[in-house]
Protein backbone atom coordinates (compact mmCIF):
# COMPACT_ATOMS: atom_id res chain seq x y z
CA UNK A 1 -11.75 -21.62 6.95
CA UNK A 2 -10.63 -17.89 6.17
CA UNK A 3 -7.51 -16.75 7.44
CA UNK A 4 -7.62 -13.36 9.20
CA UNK A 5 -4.33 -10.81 10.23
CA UNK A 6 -5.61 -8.65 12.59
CA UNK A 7 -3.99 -5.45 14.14
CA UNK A 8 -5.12 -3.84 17.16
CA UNK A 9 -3.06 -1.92 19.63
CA UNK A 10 -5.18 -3.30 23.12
CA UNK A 11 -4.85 -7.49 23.83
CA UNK A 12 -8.07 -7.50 25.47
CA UNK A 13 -9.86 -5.84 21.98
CA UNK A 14 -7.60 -8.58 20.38
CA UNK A 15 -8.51 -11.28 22.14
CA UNK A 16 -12.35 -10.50 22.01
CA UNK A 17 -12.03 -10.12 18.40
CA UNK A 18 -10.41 -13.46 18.06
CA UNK A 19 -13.29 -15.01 20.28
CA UNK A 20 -16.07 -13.63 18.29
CA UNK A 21 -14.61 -14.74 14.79
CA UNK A 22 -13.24 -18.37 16.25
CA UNK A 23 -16.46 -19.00 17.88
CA UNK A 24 -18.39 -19.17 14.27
CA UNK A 25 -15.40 -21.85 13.18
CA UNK A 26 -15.42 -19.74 9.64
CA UNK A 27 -12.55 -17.65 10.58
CA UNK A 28 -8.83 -18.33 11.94
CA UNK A 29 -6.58 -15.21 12.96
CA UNK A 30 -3.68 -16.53 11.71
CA UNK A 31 -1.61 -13.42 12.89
CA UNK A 32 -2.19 -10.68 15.50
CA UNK A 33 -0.02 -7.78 15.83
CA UNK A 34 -0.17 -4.12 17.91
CA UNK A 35 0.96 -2.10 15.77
CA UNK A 36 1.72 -1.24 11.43
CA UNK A 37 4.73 -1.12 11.74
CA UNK A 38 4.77 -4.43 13.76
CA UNK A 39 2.81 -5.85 10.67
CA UNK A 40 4.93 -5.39 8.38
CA UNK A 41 8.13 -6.56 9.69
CA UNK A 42 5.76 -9.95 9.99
CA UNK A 43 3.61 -10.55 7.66
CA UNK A 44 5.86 -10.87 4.44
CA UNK A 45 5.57 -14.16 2.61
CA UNK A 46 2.57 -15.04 4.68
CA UNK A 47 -1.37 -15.15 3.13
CA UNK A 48 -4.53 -14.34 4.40
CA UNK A 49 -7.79 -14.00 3.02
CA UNK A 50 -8.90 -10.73 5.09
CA UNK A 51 -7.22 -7.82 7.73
CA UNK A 52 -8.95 -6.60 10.14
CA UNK A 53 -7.04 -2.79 10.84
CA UNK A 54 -7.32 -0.61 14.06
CA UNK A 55 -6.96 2.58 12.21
CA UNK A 56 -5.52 4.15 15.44
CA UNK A 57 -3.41 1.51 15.78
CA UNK A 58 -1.82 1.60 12.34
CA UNK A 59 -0.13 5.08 13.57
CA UNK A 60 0.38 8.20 11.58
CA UNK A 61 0.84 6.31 8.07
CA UNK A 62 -2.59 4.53 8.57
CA UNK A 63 -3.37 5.46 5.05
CA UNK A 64 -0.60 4.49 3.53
CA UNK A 65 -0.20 1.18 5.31
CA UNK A 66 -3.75 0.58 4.19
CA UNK A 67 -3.01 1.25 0.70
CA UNK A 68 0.36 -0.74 0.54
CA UNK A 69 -1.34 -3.27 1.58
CA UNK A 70 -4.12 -2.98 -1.09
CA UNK A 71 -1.52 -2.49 -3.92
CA UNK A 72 0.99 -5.49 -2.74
CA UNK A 73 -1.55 -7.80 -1.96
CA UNK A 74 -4.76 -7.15 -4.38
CA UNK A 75 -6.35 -10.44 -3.19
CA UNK A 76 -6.08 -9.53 0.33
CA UNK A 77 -9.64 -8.33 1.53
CA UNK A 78 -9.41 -5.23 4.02
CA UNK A 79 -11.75 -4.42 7.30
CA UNK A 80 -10.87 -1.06 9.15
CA UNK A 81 -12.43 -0.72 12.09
CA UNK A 82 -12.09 2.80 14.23
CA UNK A 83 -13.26 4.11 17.69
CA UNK A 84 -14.28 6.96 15.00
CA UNK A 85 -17.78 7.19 13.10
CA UNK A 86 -16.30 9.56 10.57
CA UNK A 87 -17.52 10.11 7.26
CA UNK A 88 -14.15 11.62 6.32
CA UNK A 89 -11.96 8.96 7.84
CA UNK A 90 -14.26 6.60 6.04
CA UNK A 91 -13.99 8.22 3.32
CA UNK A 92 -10.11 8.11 3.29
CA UNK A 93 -10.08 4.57 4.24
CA UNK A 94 -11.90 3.42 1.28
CA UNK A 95 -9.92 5.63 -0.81
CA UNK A 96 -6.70 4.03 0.47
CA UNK A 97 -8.24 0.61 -0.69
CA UNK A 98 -10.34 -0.88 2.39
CA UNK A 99 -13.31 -2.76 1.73
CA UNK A 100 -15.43 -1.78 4.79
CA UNK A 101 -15.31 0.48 7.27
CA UNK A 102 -16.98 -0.21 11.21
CA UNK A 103 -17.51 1.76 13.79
CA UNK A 104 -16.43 0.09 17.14
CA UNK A 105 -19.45 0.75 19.00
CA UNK A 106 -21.25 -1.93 16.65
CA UNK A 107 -21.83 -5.59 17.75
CA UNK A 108 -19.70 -8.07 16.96
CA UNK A 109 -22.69 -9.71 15.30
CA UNK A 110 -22.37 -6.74 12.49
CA UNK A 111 -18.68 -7.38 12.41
CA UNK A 112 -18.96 -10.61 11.15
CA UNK A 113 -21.50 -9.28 8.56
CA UNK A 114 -18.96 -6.88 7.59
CA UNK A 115 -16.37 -9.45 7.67
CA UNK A 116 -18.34 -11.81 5.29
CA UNK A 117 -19.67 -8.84 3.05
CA UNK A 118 -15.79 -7.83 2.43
CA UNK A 119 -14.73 -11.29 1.98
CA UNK A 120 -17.67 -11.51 -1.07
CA UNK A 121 -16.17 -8.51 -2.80
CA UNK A 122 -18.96 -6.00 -1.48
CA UNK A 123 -18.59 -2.81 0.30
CA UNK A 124 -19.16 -2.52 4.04
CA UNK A 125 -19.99 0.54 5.52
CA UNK A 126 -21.46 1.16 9.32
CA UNK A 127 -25.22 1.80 9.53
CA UNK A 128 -24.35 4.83 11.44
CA UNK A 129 -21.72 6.36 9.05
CA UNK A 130 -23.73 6.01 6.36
CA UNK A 131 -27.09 7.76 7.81
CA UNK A 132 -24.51 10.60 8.90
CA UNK A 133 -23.61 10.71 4.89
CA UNK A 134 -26.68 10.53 3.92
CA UNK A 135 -27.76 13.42 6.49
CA UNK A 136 -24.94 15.70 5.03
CA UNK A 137 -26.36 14.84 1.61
CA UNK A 138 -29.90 15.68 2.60
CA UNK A 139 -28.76 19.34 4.27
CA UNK A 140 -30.52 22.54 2.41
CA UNK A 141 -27.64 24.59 0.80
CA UNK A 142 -28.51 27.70 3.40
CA UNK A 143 -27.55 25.13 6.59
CA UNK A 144 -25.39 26.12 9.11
CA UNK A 145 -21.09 25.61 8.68
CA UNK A 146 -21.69 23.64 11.87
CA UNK A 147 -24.75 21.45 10.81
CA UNK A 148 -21.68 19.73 8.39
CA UNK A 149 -19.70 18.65 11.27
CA UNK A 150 -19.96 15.03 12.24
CA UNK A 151 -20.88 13.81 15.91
CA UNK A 152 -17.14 13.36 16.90
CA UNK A 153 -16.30 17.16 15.35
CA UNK A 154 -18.79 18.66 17.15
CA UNK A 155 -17.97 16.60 20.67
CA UNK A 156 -14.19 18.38 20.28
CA UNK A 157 -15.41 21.57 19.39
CA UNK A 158 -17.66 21.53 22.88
CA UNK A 159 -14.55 20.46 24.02
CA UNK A 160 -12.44 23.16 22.49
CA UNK A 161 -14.83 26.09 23.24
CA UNK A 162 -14.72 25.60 26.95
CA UNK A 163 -10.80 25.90 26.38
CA UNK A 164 -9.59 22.29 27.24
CA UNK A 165 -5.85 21.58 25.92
CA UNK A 166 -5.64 18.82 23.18
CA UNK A 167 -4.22 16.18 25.28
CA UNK A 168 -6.49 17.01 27.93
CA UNK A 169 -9.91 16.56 25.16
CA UNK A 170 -7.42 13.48 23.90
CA UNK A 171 -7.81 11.36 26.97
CA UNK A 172 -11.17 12.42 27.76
CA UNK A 173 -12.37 11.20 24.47
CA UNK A 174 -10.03 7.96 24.59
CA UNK A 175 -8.15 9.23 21.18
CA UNK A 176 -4.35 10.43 20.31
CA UNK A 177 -3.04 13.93 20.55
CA UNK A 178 -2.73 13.52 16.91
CA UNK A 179 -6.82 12.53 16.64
CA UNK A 180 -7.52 15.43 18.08
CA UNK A 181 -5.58 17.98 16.26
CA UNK A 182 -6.47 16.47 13.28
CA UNK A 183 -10.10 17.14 14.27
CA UNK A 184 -9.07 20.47 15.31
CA UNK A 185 -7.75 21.48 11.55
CA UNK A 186 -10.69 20.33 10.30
CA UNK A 187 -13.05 22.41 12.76
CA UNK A 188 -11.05 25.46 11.53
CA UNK A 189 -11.60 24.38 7.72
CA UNK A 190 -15.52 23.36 8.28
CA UNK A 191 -16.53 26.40 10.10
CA UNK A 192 -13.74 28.93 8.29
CA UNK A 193 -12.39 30.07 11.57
CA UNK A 194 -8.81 31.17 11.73
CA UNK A 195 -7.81 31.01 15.74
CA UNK A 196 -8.81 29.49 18.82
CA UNK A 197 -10.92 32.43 19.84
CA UNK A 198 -12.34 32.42 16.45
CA UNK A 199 -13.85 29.19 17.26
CA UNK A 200 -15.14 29.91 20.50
CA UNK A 201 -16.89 33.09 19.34
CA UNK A 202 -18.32 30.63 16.37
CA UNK A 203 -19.60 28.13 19.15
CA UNK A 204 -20.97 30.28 21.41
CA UNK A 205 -23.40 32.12 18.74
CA UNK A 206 -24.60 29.36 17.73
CA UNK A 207 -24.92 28.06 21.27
CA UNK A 208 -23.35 24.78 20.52
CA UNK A 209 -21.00 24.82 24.14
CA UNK A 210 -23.19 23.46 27.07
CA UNK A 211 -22.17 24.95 30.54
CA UNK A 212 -18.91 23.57 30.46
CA UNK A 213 -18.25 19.77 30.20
């Protein structure tokens, strides 16, 4: 039976993800915590065979939680999941040292895949993620700045052009402050906009704001 540590900020989303790997009598969460910083306090001296990470819940040093734990403890098989299906935070995640990457909307039937697939030493990546990558592979050099944007950057931008705050797009769209400004810079980057109204003007002559949300 594999040990799992799993951290994820909401007990319900805990306990569910306890039931789903428990049921198959393969797995055992041996510890369950809300938080990185939580973690770590904990987990020292302890051994498990795979982590399951909330990115949002690992807070602003996700990254370099991830990779701490990837340098301290190179047996230690990582799972990030995210409310996100971002080829960037992917990206980053694997970077950091993860082993897979999932997109919470997915089953928890293609958890455990991803669970199993990281525990064998393969790559996991979301079905979804990956046909986004492959999309931004597949665009013609003359595309659009905005046909590079992935389905969450172009929800905030909507967002954004109709001139919601960020905490108001934040709980709207069930993500931090933090999330969202984060997608924000990255709007401004993609789309090489240097203000707010910038942006609007961008989205609106491309006609990418519906009559507002």
């Amino acid at each position: 039976m594999k040990k799992v540590l799993l951290v994820e900020r909401h007990a319900i989303t805990r306990a569910g993800i306890r039931c789903i790997l428990e049921t198959t009598q393969d797995f055992l969460v041996g510890c369950e915590f809300a938080n990185g910083d939580e973690m770590l306090s904990e987990v020292d001296g302890k051994t498990f065979d795979v982590a399951i990470l909330d990115f949002s819940s690992l807070g602003q040093r996700g990254l370099a939680l991830i990779r701490q734990l990837a340098v301290h403890v190179p047996t230690l098989r990582i799972l990030v999941i995210s409310a996100n299906s971002d080829p960037v935070q992917a990206k980053s995640v694997f970077s950091a040292g993860a082993g897979g990457f999932l997109a919470k909307r997915n089953s928890g039937a293609e958890m455990l895949q991803a669970v199993r697939l990281v525990l064998s030493g393969r790559r996991y990546l979301s079905p979804d993620v990956a046909e986004h990558m492959v999309l931004m592979i597949d665009l013609p050099f003359d595309a659009p700045r905005h046909a590079r944007l992935s389905t969450q950057e172009t929800k905030v931008l909507r967002h954004l052009a109709c001139g919601e705050p960020v905490a108001e797009i934040a709980r709207d769209m069930g993500l931090s402050n933090k999330t969202i400004s984060t997608y924000k810079a990255r709007l401004f980057d993609k789309l090489a906009v240097r203000s707010d109204a910038a942006l609007v003007r961008y989205a609106l002559a491309h006609r990418l704001v519906d009559p507002c949300i």
